[in-house]
Structure formats: C-alpha cells, structure tokens
C-alpha atoms as a PDB file:
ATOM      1  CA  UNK A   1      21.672 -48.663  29.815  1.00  0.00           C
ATOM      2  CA  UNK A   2      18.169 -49.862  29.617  1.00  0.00           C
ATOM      3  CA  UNK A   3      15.834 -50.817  32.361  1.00  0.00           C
ATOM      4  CA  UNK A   4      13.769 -52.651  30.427  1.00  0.00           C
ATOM      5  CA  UNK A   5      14.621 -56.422  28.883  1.00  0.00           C
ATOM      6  CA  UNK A   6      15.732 -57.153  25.433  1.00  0.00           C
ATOM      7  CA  UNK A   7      14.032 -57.976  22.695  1.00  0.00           C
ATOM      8  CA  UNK A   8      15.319 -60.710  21.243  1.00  0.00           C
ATOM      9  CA  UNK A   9      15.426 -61.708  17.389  1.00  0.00           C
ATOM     10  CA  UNK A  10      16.527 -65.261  16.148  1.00  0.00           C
ATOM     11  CA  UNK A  11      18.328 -64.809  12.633  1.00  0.00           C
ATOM     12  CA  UNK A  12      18.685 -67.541   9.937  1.00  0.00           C
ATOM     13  CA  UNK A  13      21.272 -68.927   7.896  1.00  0.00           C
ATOM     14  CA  UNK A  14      19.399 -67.164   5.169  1.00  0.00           C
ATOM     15  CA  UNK A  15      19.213 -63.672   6.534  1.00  0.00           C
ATOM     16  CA  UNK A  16      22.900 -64.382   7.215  1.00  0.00           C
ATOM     17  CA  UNK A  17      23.736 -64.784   3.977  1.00  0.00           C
ATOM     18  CA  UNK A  18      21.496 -61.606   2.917  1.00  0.00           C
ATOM     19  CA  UNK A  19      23.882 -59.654   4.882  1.00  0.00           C
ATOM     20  CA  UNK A  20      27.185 -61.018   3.964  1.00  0.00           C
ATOM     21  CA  UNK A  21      25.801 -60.116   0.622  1.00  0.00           C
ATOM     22  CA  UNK A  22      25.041 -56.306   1.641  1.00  0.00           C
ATOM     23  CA  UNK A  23      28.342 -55.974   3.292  1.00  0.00           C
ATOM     24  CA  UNK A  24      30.857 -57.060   0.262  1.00  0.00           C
ATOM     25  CA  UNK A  25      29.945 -54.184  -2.088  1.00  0.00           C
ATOM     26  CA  UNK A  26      31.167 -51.783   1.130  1.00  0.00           C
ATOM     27  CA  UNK A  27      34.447 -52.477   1.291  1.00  0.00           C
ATOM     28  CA  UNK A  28      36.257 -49.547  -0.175  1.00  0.00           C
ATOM     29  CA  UNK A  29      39.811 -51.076  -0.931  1.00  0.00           C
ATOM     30  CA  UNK A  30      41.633 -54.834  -0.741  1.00  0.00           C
ATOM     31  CA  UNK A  31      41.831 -56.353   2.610  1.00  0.00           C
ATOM     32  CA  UNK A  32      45.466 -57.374   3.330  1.00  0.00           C
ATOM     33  CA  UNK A  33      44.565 -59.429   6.310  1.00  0.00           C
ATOM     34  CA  UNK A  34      40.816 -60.443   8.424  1.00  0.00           C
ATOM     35  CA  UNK A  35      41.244 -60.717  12.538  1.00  0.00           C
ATOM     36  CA  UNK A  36      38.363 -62.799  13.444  1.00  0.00           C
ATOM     37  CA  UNK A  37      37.033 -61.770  16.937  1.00  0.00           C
ATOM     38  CA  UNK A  38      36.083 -64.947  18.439  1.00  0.00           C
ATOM     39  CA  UNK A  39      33.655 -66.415  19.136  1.00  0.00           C
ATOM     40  CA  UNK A  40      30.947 -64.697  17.542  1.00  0.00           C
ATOM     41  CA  UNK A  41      33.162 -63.424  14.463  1.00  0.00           C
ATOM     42  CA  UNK A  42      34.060 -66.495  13.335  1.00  0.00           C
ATOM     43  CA  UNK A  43      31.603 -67.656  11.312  1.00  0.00           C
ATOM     44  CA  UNK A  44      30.861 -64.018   9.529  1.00  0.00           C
ATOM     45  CA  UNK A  45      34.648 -63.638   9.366  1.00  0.00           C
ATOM     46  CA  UNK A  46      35.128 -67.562   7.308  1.00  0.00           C
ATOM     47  CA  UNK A  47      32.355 -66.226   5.050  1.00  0.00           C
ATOM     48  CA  UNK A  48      33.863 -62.854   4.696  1.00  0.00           C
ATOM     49  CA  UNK A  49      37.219 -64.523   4.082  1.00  0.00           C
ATOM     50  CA  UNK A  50      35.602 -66.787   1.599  1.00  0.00           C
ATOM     51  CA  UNK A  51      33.790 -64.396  -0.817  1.00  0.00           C
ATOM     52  CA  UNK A  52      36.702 -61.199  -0.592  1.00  0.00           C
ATOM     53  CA  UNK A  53      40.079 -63.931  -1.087  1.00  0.00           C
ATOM     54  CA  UNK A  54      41.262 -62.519   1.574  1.00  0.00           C
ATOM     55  CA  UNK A  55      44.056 -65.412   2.318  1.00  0.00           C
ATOM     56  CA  UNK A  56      45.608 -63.886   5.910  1.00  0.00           C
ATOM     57  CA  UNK A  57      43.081 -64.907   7.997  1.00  0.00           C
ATOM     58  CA  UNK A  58      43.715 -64.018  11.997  1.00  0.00           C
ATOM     59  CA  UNK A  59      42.196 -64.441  15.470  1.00  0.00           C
ATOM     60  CA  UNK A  60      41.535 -62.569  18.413  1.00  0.00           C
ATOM     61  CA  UNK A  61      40.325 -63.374  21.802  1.00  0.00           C
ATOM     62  CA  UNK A  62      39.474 -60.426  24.275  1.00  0.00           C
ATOM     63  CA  UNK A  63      37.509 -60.646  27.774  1.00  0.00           C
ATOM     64  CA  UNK A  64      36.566 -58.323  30.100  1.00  0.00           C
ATOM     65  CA  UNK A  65      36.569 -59.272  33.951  1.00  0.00           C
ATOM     66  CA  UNK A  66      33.866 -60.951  35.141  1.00  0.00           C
ATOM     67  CA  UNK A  67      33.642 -59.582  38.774  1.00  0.00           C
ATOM     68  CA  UNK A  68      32.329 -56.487  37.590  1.00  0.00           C
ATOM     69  CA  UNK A  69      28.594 -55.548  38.511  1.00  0.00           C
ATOM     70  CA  UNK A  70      26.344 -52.908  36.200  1.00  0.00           C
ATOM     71  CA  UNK A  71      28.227 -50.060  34.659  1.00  0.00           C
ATOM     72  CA  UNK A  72      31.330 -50.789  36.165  1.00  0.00           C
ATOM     73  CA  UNK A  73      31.607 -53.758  33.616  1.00  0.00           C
ATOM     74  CA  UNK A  74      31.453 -51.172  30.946  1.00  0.00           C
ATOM     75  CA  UNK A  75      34.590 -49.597  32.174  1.00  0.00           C
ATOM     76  CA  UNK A  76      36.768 -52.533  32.706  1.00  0.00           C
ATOM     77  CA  UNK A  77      40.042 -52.814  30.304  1.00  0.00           C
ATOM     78  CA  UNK A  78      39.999 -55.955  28.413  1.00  0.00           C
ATOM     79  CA  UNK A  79      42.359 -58.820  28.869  1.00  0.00           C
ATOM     80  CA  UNK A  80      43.416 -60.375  25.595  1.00  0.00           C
ATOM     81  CA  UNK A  81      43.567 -64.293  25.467  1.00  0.00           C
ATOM     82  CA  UNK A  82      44.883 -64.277  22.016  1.00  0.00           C
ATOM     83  CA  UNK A  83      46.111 -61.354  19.460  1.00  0.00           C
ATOM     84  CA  UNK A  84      48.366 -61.906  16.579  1.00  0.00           C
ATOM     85  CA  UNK A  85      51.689 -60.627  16.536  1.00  0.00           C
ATOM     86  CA  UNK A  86      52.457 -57.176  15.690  1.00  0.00           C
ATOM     87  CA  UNK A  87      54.245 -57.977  12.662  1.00  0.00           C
ATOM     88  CA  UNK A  88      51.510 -59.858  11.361  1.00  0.00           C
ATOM     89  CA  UNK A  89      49.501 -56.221  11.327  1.00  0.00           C
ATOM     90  CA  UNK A  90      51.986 -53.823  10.530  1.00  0.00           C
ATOM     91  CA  UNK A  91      51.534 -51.722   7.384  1.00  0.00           C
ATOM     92  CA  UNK A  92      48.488 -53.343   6.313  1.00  0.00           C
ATOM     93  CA  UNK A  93      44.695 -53.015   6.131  1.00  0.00           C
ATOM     94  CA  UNK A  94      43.057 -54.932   8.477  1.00  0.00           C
ATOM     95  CA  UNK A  95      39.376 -55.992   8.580  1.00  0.00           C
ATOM     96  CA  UNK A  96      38.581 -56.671  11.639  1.00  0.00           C
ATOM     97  CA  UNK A  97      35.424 -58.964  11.801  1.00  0.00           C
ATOM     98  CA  UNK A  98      32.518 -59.677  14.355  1.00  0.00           C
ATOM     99  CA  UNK A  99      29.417 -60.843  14.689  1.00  0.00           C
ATOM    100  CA  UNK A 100      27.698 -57.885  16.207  1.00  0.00           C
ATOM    101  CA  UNK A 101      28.208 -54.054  17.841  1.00  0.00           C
ATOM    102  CA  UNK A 102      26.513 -54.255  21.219  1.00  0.00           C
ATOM    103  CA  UNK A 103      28.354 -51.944  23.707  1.00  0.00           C
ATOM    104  CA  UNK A 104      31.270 -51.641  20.829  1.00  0.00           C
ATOM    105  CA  UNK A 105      34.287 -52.543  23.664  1.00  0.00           C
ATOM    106  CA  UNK A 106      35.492 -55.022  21.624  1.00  0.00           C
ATOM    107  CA  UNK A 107      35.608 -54.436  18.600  1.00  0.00           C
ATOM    108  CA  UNK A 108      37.270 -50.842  19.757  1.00  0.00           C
ATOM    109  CA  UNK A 109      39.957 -52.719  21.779  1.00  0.00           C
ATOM    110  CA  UNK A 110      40.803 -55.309  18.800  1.00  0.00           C
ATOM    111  CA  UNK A 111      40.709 -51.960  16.790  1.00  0.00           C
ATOM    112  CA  UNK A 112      43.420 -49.986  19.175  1.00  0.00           C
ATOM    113  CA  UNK A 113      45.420 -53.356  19.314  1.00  0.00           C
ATOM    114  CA  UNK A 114      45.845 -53.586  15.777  1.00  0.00           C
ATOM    115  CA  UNK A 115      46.316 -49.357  15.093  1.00  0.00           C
ATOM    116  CA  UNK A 116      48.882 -49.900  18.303  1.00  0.00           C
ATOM    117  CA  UNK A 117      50.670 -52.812  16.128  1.00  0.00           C
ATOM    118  CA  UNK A 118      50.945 -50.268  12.912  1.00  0.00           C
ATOM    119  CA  UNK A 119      48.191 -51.664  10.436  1.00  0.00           C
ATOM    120  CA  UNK A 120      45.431 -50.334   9.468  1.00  0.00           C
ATOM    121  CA  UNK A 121      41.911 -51.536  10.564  1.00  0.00           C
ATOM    122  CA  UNK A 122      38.639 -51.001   9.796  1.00  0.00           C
ATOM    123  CA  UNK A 123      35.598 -52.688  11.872  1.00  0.00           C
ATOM    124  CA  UNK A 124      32.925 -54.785  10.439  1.00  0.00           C
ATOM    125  CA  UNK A 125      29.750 -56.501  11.999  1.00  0.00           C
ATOM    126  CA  UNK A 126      26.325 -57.916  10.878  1.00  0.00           C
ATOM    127  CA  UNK A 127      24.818 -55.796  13.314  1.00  0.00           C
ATOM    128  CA  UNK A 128      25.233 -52.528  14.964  1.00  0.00           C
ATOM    129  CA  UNK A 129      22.910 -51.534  17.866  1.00  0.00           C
ATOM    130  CA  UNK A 130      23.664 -47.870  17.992  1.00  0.00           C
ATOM    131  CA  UNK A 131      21.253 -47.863  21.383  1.00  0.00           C
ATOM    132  CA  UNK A 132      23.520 -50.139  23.289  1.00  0.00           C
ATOM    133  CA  UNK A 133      26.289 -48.714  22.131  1.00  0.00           C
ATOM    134  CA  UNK A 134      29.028 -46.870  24.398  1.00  0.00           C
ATOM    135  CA  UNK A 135      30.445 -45.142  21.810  1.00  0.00           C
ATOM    136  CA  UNK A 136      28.366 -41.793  20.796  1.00  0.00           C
ATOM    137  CA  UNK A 137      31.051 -40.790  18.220  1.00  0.00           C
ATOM    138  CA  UNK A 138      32.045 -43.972  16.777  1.00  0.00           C
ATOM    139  CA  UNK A 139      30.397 -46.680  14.897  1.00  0.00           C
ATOM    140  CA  UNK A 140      31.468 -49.782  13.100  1.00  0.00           C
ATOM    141  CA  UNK A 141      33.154 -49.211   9.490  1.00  0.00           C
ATOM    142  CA  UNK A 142      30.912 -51.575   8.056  1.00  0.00           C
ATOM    143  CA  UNK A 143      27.563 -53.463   8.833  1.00  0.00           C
ATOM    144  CA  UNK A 144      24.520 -55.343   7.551  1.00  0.00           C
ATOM    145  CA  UNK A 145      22.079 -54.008   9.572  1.00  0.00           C
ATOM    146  CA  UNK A 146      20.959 -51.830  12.420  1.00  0.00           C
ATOM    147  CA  UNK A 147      19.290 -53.297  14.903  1.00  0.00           C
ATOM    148  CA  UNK A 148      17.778 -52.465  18.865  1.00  0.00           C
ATOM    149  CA  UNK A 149      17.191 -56.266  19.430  1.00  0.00           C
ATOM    150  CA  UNK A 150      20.086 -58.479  21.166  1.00  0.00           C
ATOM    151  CA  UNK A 151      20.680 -60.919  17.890  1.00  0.00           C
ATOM    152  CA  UNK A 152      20.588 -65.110  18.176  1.00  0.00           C
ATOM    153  CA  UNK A 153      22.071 -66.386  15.577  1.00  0.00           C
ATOM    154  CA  UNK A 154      21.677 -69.599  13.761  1.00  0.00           C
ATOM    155  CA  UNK A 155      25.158 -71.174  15.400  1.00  0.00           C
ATOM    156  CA  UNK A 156      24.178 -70.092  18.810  1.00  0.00           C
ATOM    157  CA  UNK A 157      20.619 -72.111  18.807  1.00  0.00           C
ATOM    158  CA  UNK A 158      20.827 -75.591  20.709  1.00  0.00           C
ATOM    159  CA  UNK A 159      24.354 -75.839  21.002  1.00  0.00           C
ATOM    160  CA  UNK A 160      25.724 -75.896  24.732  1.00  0.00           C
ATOM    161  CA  UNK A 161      25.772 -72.530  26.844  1.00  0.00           C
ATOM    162  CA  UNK A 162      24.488 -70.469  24.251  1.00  0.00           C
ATOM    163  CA  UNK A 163      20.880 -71.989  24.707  1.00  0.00           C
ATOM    164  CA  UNK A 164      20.758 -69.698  27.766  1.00  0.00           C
ATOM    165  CA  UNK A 165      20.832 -66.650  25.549  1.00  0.00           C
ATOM    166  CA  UNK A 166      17.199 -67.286  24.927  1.00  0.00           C
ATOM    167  CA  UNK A 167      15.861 -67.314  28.295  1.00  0.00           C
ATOM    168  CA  UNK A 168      18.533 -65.459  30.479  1.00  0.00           C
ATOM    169  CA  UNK A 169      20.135 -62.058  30.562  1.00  0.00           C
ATOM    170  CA  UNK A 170      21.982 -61.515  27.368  1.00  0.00           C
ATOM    171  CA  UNK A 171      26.105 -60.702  28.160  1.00  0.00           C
ATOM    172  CA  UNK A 172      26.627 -56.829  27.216  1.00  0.00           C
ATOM    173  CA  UNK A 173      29.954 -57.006  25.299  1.00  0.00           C
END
C-alpha cells in the first residue's frame, strides 16, 4: 500500500447527487432487490432505491478483525454482523450498494455472500480507487467516479466518530 498519507477530498450533497445521476443510466437490466452495505451504503443505496423503484431494499453488515496490524488486515476473512437470508437472494439480481471501493474486501465478500445464496449481484459505488484497490482483476460493476483520494462525504462531516476521518488515519476497508 502507500507510504505516503492520503489525500483527502470532502464531497457535497451536490456532487452526490451528480453521481447518483451518472450511475442510473448504467444499470443494464431491473434490479430485483438493493443490499445496502452499511454504514457508508446507506445513504447512496436510499437514493438508489428511490430513483430505480427498486421496492426490496436489504442490509448488510460485514467487519473485519480489528487486531490485525498492516497487510495482515488485508487478509483477514470478514465476520458478518448482518446478511439477509438466502432466500431473500436466490434467483434474483442483486445490486449491491456502497459508498465507495477502497481495498474492494467488502463489497467482494457481500458479493460472494449473495452469489453463495443463488442471486445474482452486481456491485455499485460512488467511488472506485483502483490504486487502493486489492483486487487487480476486478472492479466494481458500476461507479460515479474514479478517484486516488480517501472520500468524506457530506453525512460523515461533524457527526460523532467520523470527525476523526479528517485528521486521523483513514480505516482501509
């Protein structure tokens, strides 16, 4: 991974918008059912839900141990919190939604949950950082933009814990 520290870029509700907008005209078929990834997905995923009618609207919580140190982290299996039940997923096309592709570990393990429960899914973020990415062969389905910058986004500013993702480390996830 890099050396060097992020650079970070604060997003508004505006550009947010601008790239719900470039992501709807992607979608290549009707979405059966969204899984939100939480917490980041959950805002892109209620506006994805909201402008596609997409009615089955699902949740997924994943973490990844926290007693890792440096790469190891990146190797850890995830522990999920919160997944729907299989028959919720089988036989149908699943978007699965999230804020943004960092190391791509989650989105890849909600991906192989749902593909593991018989449906269909296809991944979808507002941004994709290819150069943090662990994945050289695989990239989201769908995404807004590309970006090299670790992403603050408008619901993350002032509110709580997340005020330390402008001053401190960002979480590689």
């Amino acid at each position: 991974m890099r050396n060097q520290p992020l650079r970070r870029e604060l997003i508004s509700w505006e550009e947010v918008d601008k790239l719900i907008d470039t992501l709807i005209p992607q979608f290549r078929y009707e979405i059966d059912a969204i899984v939100i990834i939480t917490r980041g997905g959950i805002v892109p995923g209620g506006m994805l839900t909201e402008a596609l009618n997409v009615k089955d609207i699902l949740t997924a919580a994943v973490r990844f141990p926290p007693n890792s140190v440096g790469t190891q982290k990146l190797h850890m299996w995830p522990e999920f919190l919160q997944f729907p039940d299989d028959d919720l997923l089988a036989g149908r096309r699943v978007l699965v939604v999230d804020d943004v592709w960092g190391s791509g570990r989650t989105s890849i393990a909600v991906k192989d949950r749902v593909l593991g429960a018989g449906g269909f899914p296809e991944l979808c973020v507002l941004h994709y950082n290819p150069y943090r990415s662990v994945f050289s062969k695989v990239e989201p389905d769908y995404y807004g933009a590309i970006t090299d910058a670790y992403i603050v986004y408008p619901w993350e500013i002032d509110r709580g814990t997340d005020l330390a993702t402008l001053t401190g480390d960002p979480e590689i996830n």
